[in-house]
Protein backbone atom coordinates (compact mmCIF):
# COMPACT_ATOMS: atom_id res chain seq x y z
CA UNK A 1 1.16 23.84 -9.82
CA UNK A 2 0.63 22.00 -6.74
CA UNK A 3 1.05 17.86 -7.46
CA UNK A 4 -1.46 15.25 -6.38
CA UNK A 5 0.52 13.36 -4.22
CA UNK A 6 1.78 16.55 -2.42
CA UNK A 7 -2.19 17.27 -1.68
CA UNK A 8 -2.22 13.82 -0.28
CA UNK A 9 0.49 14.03 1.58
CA UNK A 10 -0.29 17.43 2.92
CA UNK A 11 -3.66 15.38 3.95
CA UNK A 12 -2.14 12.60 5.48
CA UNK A 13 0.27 14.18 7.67
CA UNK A 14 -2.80 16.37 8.95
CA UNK A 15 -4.56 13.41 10.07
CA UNK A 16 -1.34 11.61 11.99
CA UNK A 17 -1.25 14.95 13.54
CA UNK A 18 -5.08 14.82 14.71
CA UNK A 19 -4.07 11.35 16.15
CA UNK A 20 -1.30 12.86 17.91
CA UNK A 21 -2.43 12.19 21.68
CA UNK A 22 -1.72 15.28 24.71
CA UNK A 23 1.67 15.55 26.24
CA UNK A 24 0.12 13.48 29.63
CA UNK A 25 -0.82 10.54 26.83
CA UNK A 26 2.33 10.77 24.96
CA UNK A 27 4.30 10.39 28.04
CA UNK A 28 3.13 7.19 28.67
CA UNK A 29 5.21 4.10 28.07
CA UNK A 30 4.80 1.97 24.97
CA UNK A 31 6.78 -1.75 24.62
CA UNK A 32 8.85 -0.25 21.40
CA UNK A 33 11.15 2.64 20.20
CA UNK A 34 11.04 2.16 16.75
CA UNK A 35 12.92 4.08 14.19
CA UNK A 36 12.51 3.29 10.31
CA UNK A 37 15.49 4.46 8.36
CA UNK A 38 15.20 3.93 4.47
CA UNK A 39 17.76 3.96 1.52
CA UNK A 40 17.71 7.17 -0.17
CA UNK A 41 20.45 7.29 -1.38
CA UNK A 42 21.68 7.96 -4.95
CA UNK A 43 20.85 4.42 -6.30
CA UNK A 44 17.48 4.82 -5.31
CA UNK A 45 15.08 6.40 -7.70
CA UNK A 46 11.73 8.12 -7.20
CA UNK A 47 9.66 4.96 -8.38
CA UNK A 48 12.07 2.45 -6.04
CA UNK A 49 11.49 5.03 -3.31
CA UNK A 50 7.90 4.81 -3.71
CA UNK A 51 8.28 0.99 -4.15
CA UNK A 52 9.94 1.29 -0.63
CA UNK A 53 7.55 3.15 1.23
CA UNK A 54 4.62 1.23 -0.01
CA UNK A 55 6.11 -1.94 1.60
CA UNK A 56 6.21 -0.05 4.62
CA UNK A 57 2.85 1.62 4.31
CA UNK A 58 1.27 -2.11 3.38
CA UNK A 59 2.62 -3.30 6.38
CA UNK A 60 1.18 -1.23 8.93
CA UNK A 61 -2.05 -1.90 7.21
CA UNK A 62 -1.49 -5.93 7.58
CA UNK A 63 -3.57 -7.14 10.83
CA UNK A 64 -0.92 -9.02 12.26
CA UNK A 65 1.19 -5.88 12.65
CA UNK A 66 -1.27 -4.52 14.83
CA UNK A 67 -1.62 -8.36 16.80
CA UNK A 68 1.98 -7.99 17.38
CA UNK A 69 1.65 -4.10 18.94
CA UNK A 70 -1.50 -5.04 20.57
CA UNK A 71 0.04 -8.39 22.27
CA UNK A 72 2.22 -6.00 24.34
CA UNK A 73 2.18 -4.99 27.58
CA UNK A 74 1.00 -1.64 26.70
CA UNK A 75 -0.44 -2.56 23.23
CA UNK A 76 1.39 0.58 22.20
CA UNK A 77 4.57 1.33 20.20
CA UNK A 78 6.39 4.17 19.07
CA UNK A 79 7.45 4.41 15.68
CA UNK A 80 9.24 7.28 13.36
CA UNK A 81 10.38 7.27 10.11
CA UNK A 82 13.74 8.95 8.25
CA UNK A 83 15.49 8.46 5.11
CA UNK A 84 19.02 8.92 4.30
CA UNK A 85 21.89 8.61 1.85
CA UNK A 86 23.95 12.16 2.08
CA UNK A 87 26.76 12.16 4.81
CA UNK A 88 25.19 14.27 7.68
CA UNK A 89 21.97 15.07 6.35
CA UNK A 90 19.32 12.36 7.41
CA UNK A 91 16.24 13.54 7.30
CA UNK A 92 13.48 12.90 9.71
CA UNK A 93 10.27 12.06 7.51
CA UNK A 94 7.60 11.09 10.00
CA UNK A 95 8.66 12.30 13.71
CA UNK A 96 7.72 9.88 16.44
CA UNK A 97 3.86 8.51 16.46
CA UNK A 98 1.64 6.48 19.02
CA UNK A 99 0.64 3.27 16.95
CA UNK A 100 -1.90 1.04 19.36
CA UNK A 101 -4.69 0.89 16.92
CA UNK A 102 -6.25 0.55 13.23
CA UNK A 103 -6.63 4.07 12.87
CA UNK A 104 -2.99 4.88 13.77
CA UNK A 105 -1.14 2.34 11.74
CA UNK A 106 -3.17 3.48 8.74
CA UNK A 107 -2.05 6.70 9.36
CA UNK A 108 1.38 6.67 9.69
CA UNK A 109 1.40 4.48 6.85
CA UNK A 110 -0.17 6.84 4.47
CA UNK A 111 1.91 9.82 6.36
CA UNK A 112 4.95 7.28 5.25
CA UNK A 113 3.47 6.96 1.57
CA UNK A 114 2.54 10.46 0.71
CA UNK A 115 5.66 12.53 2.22
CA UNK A 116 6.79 14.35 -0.23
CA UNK A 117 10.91 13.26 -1.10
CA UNK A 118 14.06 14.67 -1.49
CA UNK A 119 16.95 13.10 -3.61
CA UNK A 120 20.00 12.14 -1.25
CA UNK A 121 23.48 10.94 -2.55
CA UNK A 122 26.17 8.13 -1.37
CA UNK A 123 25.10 5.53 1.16
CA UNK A 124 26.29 7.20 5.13
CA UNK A 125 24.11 4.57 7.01
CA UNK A 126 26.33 5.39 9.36
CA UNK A 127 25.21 8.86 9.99
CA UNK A 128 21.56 7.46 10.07
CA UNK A 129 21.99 5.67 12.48
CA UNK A 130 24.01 8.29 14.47
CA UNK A 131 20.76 10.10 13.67
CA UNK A 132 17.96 7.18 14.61
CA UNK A 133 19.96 7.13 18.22
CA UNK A 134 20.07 10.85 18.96
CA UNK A 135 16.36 10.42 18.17
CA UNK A 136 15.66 7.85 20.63
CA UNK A 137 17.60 9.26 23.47
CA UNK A 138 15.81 12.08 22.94
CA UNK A 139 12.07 11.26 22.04
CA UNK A 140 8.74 11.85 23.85
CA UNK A 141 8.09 7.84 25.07
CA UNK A 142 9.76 5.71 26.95
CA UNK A 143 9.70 1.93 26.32
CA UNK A 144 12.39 -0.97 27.94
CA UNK A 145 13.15 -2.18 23.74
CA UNK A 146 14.51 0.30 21.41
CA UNK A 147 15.42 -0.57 17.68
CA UNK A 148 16.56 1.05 14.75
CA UNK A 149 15.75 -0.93 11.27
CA UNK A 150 18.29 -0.01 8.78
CA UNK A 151 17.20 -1.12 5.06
CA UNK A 152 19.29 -0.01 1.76
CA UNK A 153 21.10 -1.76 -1.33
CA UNK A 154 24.25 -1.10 -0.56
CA UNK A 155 27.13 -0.63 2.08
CA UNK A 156 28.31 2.67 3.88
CA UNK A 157 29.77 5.07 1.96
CA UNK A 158 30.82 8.42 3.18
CA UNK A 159 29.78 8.38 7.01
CA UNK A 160 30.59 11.18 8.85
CA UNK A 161 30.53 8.37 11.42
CA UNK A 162 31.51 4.94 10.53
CA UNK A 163 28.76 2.59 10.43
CA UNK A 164 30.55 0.26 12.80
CA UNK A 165 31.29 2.92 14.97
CA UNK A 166 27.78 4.48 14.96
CA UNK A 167 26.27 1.45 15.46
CA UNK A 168 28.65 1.02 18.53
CA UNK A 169 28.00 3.76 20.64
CA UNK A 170 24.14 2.98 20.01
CA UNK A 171 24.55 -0.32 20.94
CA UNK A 172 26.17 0.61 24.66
CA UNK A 173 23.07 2.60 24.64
CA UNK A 174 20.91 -0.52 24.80
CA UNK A 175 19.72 0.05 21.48
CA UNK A 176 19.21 -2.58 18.93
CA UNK A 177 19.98 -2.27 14.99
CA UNK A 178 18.68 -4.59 12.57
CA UNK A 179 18.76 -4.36 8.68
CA UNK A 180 16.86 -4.88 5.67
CA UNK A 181 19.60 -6.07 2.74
CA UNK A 182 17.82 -5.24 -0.34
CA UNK A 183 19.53 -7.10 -3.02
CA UNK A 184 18.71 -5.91 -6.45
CA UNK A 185 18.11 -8.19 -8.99
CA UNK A 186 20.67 -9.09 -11.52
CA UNK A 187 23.72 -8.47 -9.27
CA UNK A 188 25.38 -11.84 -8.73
CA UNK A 189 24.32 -11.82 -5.25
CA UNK A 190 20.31 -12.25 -6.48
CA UNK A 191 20.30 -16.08 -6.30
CA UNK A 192 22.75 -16.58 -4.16
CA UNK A 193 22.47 -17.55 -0.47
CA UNK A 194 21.83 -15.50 2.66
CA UNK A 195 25.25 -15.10 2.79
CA UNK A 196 25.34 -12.54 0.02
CA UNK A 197 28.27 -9.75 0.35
CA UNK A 198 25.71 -7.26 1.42
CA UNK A 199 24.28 -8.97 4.02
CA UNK A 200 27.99 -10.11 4.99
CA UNK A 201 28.49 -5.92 5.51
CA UNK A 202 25.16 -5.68 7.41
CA UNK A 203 26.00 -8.48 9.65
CA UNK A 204 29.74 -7.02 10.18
CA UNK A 205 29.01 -3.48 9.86
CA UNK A 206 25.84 -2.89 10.57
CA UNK A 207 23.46 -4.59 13.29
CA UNK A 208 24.44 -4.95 16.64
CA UNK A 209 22.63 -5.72 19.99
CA UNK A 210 20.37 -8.01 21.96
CA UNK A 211 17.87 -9.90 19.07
CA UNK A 212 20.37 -8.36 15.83
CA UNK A 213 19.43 -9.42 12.57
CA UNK A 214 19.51 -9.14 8.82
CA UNK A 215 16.68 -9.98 6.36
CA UNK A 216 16.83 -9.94 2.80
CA UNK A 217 14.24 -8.81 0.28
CA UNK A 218 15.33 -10.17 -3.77
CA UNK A 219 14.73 -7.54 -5.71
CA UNK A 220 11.62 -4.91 -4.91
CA UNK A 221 8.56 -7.33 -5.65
CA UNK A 222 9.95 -9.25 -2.52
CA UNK A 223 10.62 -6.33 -0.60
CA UNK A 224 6.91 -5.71 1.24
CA UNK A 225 6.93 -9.59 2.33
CA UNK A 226 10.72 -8.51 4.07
CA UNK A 227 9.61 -5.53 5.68
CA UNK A 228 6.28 -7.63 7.35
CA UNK A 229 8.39 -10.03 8.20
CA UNK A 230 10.93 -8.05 10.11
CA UNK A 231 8.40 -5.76 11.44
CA UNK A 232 6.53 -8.49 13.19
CA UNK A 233 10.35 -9.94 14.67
CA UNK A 234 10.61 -6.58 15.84
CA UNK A 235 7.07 -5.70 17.91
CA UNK A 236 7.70 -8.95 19.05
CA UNK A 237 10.79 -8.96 20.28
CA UNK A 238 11.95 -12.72 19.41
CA UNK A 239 15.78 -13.21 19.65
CA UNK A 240 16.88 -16.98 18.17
CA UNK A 241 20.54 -17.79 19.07
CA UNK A 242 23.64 -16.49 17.59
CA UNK A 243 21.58 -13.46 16.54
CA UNK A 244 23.35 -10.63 18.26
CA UNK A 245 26.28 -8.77 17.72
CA UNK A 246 28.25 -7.07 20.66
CA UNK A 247 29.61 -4.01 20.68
CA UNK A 248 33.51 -3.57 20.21
């Protein structure tokens, strides 16, 4: 029997691909490369997956998402969506979308909510972002910013390639990674300050780049306010000092 979010989701991804625009319009530049890459992984389950993409489908429905993309040069970004958790196997949810308007942002943030999932295991950011960069280098749009926004609960596990090391060679790239530490509550990081050990890994491990940063979301009900929060820094493209991290 077919389920009733895999009819929506069938739906949704139907109309991002009615808004997909011809090659000659999909050539043309936007301000952002923007790849999404969400937890997951093993610790994740299906309702904190949900709870995930929800914050990211609420977003792109908040106005001052599209103020940000439309205060561009272009008034265009370029934004695709993965998950990950299993060393080598990311997997590449929404492929790259035109967001410039109403329309589109609702769109890919439905595509986003009804997808259907797959169960992953371990935590390989590194391999994500391996992934996120290969996707970038290769992708349809050209922009002068590129970022990949890494969020997950916990630190790499498993990489094929290193996190450090990933984020590295993206880095030299002129690619920027920032992350989303989701700290769950009840670990003894919850009330503790931004300093916690996870965003100490994200900060050492992790981000790198022009503008790097970490956010952190306490516990799920504070995770949609994280990811509009970040997603606005990003379209943006506001650096503050001390931010970035340089490649080794």
């Amino acid at each position: 029997m077919i389920r009733r979010y895999e009819i929506l989701g069938f739906l949704a991804l139907l109309a991002l691909g009615a808004l997909a625009a011809p090659t000659a319009v999909r050539a043309q530049p936007v301000d952002l490369l923007l790849v999404l890459a969400v937890d997951a992984s093993g610790s994740i389950d299906a309702d904190e997956l949900h709870l995930q993409r929800n914050g990211y489908a609420e977003a792109f429905a908040d106005p001052r998402i599209l103020r940000s993309i439309r205060a561009g040069k272009h008034g265009a970004i370029a934004v695709a969506y993965i998950e990950w958790g299993t060393p080598g196997a990311p997997r590449t949810v929404i492929d790259w979308t035109r967001i410039h308007d109403e329309t589109s942002a609702k769109a890919f943030g439905n595509a986003i909510l009804f997808a259907p999932s797959i169960r992953q295991s371990y935590n390989a950011i590194g391999d994500a972002i391996d992934h996120a960069a290969r996707m970038i280098r290769a992708g349809p749009f050209k922009a002068e910013r590129a970022v990949i926004d890494v969020s997950g609960d916990g630190p790499d596990r498993r990489s094929l390639i290193p996190a450090a090391q990933a984020r590295d060679a993206a880095v030299r790239d002129g690619i920027t990674i920032n992350g989303l530490a989701l700290i769950r509550e009840g670990s003894t990081a919850f009330e503790g300050p931004d300093g916690a050990p996870l965003a100490i890994h994200y900060r050492a491990e992790v981000i790198g780049g022009p503008g790097a940063f970490v956010v952190i979301a306490r516990g799920y009900p504070d995770f949609a306010r994280a990811v509009q929060s970040k997603l606005i820094r990003e379209i943006a493209g506001e650096a503050k000092p001390g931010d970035a991290v340089a490649a080794r």
